[in-house]
N, C-alpha and C. Protein backbone atom coordinates (compact mmCIF):
# COMPACT_ATOMS: atom_id res chain seq x y z
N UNK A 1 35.84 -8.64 -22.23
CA UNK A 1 34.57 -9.31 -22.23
C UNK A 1 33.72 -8.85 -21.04
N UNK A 2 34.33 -8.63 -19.63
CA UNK A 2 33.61 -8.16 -18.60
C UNK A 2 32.79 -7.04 -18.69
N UNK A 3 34.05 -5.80 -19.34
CA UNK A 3 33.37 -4.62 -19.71
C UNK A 3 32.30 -4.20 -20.60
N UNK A 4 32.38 -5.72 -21.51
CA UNK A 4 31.36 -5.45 -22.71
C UNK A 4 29.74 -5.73 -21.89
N UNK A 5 30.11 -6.71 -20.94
CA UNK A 5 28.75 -7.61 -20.32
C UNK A 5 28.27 -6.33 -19.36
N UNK A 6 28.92 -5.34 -19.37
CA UNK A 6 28.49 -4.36 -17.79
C UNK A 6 27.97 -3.15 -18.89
N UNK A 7 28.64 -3.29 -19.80
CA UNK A 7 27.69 -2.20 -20.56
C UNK A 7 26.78 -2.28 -21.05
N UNK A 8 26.51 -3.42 -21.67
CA UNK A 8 25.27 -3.89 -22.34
C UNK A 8 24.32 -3.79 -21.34
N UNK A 9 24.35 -4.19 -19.73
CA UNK A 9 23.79 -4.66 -18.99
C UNK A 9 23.60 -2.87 -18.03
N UNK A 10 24.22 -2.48 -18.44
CA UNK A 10 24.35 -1.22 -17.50
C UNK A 10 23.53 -0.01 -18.72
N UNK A 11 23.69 -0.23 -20.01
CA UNK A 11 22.49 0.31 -20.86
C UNK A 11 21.28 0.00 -20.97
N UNK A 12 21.29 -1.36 -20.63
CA UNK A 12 19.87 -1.91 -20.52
C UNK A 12 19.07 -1.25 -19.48
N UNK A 13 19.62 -1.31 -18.04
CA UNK A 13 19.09 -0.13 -17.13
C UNK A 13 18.93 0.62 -17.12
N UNK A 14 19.51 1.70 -17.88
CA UNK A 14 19.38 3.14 -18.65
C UNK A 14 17.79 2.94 -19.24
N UNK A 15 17.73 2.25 -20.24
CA UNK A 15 17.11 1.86 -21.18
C UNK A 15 15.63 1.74 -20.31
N UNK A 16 16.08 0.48 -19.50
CA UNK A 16 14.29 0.08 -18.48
C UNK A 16 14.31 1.28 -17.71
N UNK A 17 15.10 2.06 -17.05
CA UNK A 17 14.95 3.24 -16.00
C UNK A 17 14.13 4.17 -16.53
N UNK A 18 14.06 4.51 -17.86
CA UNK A 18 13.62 5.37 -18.48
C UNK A 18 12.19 5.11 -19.09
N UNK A 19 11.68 4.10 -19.28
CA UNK A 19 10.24 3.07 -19.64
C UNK A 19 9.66 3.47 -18.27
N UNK A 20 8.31 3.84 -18.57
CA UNK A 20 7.08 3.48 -17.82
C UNK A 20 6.88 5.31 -17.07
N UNK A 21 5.55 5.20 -16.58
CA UNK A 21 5.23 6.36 -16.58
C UNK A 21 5.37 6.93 -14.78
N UNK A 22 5.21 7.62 -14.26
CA UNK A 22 5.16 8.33 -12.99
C UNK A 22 4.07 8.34 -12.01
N UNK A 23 3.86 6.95 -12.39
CA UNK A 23 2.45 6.36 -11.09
C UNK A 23 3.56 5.18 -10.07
N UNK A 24 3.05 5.58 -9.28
CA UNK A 24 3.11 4.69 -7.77
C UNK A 24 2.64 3.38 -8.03
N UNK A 25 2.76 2.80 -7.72
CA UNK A 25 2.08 1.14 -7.28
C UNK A 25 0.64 1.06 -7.52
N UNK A 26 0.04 1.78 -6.76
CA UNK A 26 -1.37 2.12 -6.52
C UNK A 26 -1.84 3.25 -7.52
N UNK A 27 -1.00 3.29 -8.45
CA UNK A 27 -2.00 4.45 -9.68
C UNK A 27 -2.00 5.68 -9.57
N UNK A 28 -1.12 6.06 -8.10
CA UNK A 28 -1.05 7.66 -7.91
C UNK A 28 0.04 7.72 -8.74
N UNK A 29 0.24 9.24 -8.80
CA UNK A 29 1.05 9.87 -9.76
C UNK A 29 2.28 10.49 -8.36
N UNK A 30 3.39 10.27 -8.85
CA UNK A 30 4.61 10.45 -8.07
C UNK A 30 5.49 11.41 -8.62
N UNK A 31 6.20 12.19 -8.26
CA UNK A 31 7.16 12.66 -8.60
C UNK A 31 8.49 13.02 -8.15
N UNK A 32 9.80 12.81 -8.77
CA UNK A 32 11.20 12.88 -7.69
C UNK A 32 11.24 13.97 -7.79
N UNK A 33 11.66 14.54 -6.97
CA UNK A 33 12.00 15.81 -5.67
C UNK A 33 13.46 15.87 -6.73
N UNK A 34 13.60 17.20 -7.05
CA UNK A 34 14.59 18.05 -7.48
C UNK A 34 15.53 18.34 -7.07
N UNK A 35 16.02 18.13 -5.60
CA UNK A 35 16.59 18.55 -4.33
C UNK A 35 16.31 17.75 -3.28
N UNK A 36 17.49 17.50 -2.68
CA UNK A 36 17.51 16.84 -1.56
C UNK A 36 16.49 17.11 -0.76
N UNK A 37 15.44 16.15 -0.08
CA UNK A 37 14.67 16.54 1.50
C UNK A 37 15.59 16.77 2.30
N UNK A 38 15.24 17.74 3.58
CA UNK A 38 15.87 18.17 3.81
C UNK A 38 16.70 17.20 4.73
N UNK A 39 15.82 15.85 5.15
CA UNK A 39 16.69 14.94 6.14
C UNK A 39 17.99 14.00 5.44
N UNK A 40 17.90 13.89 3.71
CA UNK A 40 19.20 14.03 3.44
C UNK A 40 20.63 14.35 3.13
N UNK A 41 21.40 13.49 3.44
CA UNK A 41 22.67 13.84 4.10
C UNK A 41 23.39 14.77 3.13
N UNK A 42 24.06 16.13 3.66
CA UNK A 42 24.01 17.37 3.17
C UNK A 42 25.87 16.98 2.28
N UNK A 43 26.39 17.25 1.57
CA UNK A 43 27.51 16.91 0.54
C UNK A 43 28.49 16.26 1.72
N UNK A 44 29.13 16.63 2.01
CA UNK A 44 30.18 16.41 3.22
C UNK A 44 29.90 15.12 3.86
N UNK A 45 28.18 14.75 4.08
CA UNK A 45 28.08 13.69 4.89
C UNK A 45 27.80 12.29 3.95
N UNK A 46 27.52 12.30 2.69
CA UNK A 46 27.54 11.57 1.50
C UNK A 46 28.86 10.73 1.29
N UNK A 47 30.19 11.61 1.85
CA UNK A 47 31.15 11.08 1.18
C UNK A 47 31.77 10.16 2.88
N UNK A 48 32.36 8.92 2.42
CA UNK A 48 32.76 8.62 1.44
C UNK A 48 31.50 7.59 0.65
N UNK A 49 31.70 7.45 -0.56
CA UNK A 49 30.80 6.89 -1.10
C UNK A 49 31.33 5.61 -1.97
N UNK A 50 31.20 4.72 -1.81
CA UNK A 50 31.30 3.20 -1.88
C UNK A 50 30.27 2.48 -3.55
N UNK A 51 30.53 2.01 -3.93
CA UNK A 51 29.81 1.52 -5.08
C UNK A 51 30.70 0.42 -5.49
N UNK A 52 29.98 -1.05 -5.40
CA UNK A 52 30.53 -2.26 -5.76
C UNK A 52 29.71 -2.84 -6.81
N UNK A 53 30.19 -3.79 -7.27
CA UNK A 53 29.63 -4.59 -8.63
C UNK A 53 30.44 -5.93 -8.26
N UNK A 54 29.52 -6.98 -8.02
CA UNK A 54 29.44 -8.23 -7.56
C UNK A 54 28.33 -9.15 -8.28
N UNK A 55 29.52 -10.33 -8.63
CA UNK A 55 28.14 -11.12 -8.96
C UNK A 55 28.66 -11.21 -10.59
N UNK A 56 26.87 -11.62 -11.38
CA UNK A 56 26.82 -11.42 -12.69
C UNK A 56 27.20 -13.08 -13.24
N UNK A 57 27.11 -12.96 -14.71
CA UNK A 57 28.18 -14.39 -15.34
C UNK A 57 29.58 -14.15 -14.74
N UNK A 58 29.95 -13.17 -15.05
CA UNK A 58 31.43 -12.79 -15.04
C UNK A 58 31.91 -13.03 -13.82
N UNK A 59 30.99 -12.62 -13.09
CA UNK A 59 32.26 -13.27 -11.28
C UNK A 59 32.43 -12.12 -11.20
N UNK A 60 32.08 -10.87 -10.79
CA UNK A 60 32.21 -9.36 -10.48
C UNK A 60 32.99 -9.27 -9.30
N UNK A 61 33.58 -8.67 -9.07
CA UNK A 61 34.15 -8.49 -7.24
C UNK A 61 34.79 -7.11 -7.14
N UNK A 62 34.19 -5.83 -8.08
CA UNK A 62 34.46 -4.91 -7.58
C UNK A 62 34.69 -4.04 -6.60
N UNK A 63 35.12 -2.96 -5.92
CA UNK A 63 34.67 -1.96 -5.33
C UNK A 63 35.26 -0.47 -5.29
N UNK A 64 34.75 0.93 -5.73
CA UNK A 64 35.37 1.84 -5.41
C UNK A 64 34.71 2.89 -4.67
N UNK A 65 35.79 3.25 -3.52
CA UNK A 65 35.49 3.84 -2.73
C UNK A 65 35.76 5.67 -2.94
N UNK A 66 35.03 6.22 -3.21
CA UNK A 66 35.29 7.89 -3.35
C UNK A 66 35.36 8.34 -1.99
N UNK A 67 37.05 9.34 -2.12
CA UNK A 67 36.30 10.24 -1.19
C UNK A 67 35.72 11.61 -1.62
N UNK A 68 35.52 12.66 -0.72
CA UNK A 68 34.95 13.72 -0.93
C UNK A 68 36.14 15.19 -2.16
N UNK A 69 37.54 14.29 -1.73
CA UNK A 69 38.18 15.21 -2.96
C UNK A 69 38.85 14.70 -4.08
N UNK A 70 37.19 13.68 -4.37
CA UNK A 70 37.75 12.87 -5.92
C UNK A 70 38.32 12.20 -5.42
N UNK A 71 39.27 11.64 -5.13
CA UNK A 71 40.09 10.22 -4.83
C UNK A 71 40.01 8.77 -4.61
N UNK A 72 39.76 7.92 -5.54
CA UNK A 72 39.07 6.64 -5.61
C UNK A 72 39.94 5.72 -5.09
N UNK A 73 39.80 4.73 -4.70
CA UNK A 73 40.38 3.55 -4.67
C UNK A 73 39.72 2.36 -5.53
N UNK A 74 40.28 1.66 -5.85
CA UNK A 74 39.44 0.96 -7.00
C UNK A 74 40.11 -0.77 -6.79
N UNK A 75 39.24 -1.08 -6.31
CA UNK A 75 40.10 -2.72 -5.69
C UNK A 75 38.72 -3.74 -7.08
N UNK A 76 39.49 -4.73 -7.99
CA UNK A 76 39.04 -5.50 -8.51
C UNK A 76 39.93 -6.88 -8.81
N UNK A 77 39.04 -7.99 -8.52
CA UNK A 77 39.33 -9.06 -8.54
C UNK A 77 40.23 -9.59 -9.36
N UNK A 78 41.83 -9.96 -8.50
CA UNK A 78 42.66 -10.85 -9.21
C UNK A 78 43.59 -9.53 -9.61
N UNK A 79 43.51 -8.66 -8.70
CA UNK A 79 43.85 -6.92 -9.65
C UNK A 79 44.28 -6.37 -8.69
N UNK A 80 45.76 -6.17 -8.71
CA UNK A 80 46.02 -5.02 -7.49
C UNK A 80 44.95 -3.34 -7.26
N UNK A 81 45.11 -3.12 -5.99
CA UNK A 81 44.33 -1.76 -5.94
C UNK A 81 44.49 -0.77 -6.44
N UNK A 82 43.90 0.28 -7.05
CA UNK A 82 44.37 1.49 -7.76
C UNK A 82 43.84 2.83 -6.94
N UNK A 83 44.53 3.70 -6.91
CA UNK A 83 44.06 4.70 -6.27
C UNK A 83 44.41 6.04 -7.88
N UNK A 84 42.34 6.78 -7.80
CA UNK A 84 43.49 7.62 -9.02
C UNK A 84 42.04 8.65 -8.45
N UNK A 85 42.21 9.94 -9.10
CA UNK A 85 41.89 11.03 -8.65
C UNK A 85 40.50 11.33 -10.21
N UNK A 86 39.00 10.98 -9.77
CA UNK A 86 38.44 11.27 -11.20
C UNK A 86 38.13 12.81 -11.48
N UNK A 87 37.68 12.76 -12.63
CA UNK A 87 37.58 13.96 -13.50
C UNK A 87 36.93 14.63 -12.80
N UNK A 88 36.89 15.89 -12.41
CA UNK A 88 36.32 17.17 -11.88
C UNK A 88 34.74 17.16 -12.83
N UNK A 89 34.62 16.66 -13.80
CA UNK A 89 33.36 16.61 -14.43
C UNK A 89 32.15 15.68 -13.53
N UNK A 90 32.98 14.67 -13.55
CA UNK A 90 32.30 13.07 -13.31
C UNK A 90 31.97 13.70 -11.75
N UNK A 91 32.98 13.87 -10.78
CA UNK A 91 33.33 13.82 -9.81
C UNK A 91 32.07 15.12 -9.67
N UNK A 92 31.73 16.28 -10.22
CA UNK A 92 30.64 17.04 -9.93
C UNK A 92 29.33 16.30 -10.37
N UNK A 93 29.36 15.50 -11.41
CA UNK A 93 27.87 15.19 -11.72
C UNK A 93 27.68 13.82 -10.77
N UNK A 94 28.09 12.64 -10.31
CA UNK A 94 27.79 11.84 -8.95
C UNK A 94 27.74 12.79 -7.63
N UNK A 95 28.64 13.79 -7.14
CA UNK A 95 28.10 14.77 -6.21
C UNK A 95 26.32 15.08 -6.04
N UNK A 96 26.61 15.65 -7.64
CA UNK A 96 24.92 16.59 -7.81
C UNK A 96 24.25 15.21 -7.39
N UNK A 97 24.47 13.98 -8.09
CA UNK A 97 23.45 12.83 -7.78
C UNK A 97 23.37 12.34 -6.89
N UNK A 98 23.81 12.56 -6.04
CA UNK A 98 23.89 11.75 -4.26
C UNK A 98 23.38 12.65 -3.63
N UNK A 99 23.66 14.24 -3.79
CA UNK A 99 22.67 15.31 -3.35
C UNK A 99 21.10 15.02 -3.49
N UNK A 100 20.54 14.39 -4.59
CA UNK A 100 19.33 14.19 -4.91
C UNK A 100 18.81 12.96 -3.93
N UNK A 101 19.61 12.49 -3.78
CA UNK A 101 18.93 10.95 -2.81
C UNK A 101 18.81 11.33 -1.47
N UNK A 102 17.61 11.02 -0.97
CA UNK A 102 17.21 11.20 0.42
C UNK A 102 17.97 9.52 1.27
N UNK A 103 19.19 9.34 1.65
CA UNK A 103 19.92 8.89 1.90
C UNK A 103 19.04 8.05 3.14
N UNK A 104 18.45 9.00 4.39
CA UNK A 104 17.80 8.28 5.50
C UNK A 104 17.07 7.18 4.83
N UNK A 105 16.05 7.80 3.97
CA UNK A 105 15.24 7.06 3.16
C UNK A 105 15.36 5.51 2.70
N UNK A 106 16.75 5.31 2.41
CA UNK A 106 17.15 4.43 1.31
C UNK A 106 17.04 2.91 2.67
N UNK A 107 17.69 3.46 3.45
CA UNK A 107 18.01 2.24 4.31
C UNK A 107 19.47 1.72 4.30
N UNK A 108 19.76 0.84 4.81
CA UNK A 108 21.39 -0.09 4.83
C UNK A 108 20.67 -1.50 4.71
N UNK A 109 19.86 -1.91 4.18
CA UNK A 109 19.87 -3.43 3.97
C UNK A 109 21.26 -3.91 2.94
N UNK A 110 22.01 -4.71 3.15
CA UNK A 110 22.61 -5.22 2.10
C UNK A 110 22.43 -5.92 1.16
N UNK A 111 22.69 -5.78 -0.11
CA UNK A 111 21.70 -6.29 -1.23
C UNK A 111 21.99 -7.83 -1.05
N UNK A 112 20.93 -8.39 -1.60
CA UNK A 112 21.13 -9.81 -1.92
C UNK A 112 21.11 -10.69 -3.45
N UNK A 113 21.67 -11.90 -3.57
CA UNK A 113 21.48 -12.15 -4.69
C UNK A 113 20.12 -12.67 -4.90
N UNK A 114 19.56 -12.36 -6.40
CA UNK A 114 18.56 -12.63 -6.52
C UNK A 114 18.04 -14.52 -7.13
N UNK A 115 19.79 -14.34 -7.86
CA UNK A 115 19.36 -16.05 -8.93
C UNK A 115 20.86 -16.13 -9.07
N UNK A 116 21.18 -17.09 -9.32
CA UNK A 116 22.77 -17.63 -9.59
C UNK A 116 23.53 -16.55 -10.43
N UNK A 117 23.46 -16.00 -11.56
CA UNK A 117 23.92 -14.94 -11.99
C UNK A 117 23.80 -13.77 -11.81
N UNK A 118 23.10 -13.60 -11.06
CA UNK A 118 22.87 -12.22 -10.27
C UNK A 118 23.71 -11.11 -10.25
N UNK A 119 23.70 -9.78 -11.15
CA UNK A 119 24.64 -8.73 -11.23
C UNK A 119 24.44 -7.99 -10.13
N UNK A 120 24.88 -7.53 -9.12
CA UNK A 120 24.71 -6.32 -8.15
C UNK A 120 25.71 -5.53 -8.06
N UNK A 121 25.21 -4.27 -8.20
CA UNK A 121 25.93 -2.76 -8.45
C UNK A 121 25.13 -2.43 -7.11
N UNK A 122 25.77 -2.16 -6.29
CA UNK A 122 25.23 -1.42 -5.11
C UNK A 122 26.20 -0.24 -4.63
N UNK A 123 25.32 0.93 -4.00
CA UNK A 123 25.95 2.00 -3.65
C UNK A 123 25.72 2.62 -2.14
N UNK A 124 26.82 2.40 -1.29
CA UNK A 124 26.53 2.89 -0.03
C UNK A 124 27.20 4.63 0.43
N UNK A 125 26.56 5.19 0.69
CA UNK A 125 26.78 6.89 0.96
C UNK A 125 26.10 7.07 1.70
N UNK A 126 25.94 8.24 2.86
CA UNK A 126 25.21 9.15 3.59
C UNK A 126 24.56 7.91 4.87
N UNK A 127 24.87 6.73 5.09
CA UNK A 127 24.41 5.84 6.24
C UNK A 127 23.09 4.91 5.45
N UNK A 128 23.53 4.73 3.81
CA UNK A 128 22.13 3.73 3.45
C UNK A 128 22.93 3.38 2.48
N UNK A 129 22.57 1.86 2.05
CA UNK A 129 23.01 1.14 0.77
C UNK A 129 21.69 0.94 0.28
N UNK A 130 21.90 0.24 -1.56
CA UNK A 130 20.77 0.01 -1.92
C UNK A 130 21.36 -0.44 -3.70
N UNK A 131 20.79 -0.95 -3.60
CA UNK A 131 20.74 -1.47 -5.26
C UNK A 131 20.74 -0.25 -6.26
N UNK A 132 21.77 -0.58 -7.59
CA UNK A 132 21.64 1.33 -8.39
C UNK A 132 19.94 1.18 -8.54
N UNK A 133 19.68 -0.29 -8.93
CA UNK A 133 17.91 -0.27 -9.52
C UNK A 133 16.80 0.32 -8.20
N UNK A 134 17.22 0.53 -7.37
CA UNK A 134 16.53 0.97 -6.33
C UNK A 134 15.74 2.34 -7.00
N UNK A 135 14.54 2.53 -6.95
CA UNK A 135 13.87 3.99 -7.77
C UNK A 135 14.78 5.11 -6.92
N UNK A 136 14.92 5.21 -5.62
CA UNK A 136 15.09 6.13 -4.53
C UNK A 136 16.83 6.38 -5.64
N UNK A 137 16.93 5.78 -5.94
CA UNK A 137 18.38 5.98 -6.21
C UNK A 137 18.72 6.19 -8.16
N UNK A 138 17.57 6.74 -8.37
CA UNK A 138 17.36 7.15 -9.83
C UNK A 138 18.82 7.81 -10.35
N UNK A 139 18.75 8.95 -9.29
CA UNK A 139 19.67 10.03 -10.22
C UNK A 139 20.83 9.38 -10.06
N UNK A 140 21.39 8.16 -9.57
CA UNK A 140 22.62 8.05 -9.66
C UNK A 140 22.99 6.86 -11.38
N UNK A 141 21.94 6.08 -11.72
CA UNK A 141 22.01 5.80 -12.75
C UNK A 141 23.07 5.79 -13.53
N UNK A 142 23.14 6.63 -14.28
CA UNK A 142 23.82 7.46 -15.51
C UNK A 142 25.73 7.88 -14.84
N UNK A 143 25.61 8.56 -13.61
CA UNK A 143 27.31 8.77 -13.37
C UNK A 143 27.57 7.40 -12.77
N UNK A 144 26.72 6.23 -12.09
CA UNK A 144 27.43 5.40 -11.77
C UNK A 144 28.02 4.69 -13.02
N UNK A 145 27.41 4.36 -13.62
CA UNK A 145 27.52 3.51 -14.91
C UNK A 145 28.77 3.71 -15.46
N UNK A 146 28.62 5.29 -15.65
CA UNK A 146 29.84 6.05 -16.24
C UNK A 146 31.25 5.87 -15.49
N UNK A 147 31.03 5.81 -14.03
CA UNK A 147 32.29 5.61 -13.31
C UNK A 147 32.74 4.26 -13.38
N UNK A 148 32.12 3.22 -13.89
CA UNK A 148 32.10 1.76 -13.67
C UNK A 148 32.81 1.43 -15.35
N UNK A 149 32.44 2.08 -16.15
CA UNK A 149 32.78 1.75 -17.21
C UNK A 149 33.69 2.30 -17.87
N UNK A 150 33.75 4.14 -17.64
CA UNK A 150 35.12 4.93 -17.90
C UNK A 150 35.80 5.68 -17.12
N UNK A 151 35.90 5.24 -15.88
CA UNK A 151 36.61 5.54 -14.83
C UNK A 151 37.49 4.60 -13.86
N UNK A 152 36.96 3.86 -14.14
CA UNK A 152 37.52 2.39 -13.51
C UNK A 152 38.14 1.50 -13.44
N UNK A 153 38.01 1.30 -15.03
CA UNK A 153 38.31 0.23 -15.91
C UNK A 153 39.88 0.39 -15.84
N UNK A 154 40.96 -0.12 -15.52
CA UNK A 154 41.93 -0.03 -14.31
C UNK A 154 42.89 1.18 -14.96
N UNK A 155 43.52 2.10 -14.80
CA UNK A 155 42.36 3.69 -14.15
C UNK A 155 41.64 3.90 -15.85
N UNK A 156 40.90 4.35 -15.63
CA UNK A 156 40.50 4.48 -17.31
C UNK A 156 40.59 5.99 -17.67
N UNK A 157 40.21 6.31 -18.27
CA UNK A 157 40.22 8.01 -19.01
C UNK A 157 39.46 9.54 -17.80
N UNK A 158 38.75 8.64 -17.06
CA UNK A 158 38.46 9.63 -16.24
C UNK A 158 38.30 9.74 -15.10
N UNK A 159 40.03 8.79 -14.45
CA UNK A 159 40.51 8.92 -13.36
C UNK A 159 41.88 8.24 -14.00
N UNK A 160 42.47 9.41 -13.14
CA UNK A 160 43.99 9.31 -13.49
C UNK A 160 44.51 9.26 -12.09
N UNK A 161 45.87 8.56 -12.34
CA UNK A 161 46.75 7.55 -11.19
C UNK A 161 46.92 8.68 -10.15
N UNK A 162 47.05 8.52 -9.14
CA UNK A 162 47.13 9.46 -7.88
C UNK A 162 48.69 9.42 -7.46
């Protein structure tokens, strides 16, 4: 039931991420940078990279921690810890996406809840946390989701036991 509520809820973001057009606040027209600026943090300094899921109906209390050669730890509530090694696929396409985030940028505020059910997926790498819904943190979207839902899920298909 958890997994069903994080997908629905984790497509839905897919879904709104992808709605609306490439204006700023103010009506200018914006566009994400293809490549890291250069003041963010270069592969090596990204890792380790942290992504929790807290909160929600469900009572979330995730967290997995990557390091830089694939190797997760995966601690969830009521759930002994798992340590498993993900797919060389996955594990290159969240790389490429943390490359894209200007990391200084993002900040370290720690997220907060917004309303009693409050889902938070937050991702800390390179010296900044931030909500996945954070714009600055677009490109991670799609592999977080993916690691949360078929990588995780206690080890799932694309992370295997270490």
């Amino acid at each position: 039931m958890r997994t069903l509520q994080f997908v629905v809820l984790a497509a839905a973001g897919l879904v709104l991420a992808g709605c609306g057009d490439d204006t700023g606040a103010g009506g200018t027209p914006t566009s994400a940078p293809t490549r890291a600026p250069s003041s963010a943090a270069p592969t090596g300094e990204v890792f380790p990279v942290t992504v929790t899921r807290t909160g929600g109906f469900a009572g979330f209390d995730d967290r997995v921690v990557i390091g830089k050669d694939g190797v997760a730890s995966v601690s969830q509530r009521a759930k002994d810890p798992v340590r498993c090694k993900l797919d060389p696929s996955l594990l290159t396409t969240l790389t490429t996406a943390l490359e894209q985030v200007d990391w200084a940028a993002v900040g370290s505020t720690k997220p907060t809840f917004r309303h009693p059910d409050d889902l938070i997926v937050a991702v800390s790498a390179g010296g900044g946390t931030a909500r996945i819904e954070e714009p600055k943190l677009k490109p991670l979207m799609a592999p977080v989701s993916k690691l949360l839902t078929e990588a995780t899920v206690p080890p799932g298909k694309l992370c295997k036991p270490v």
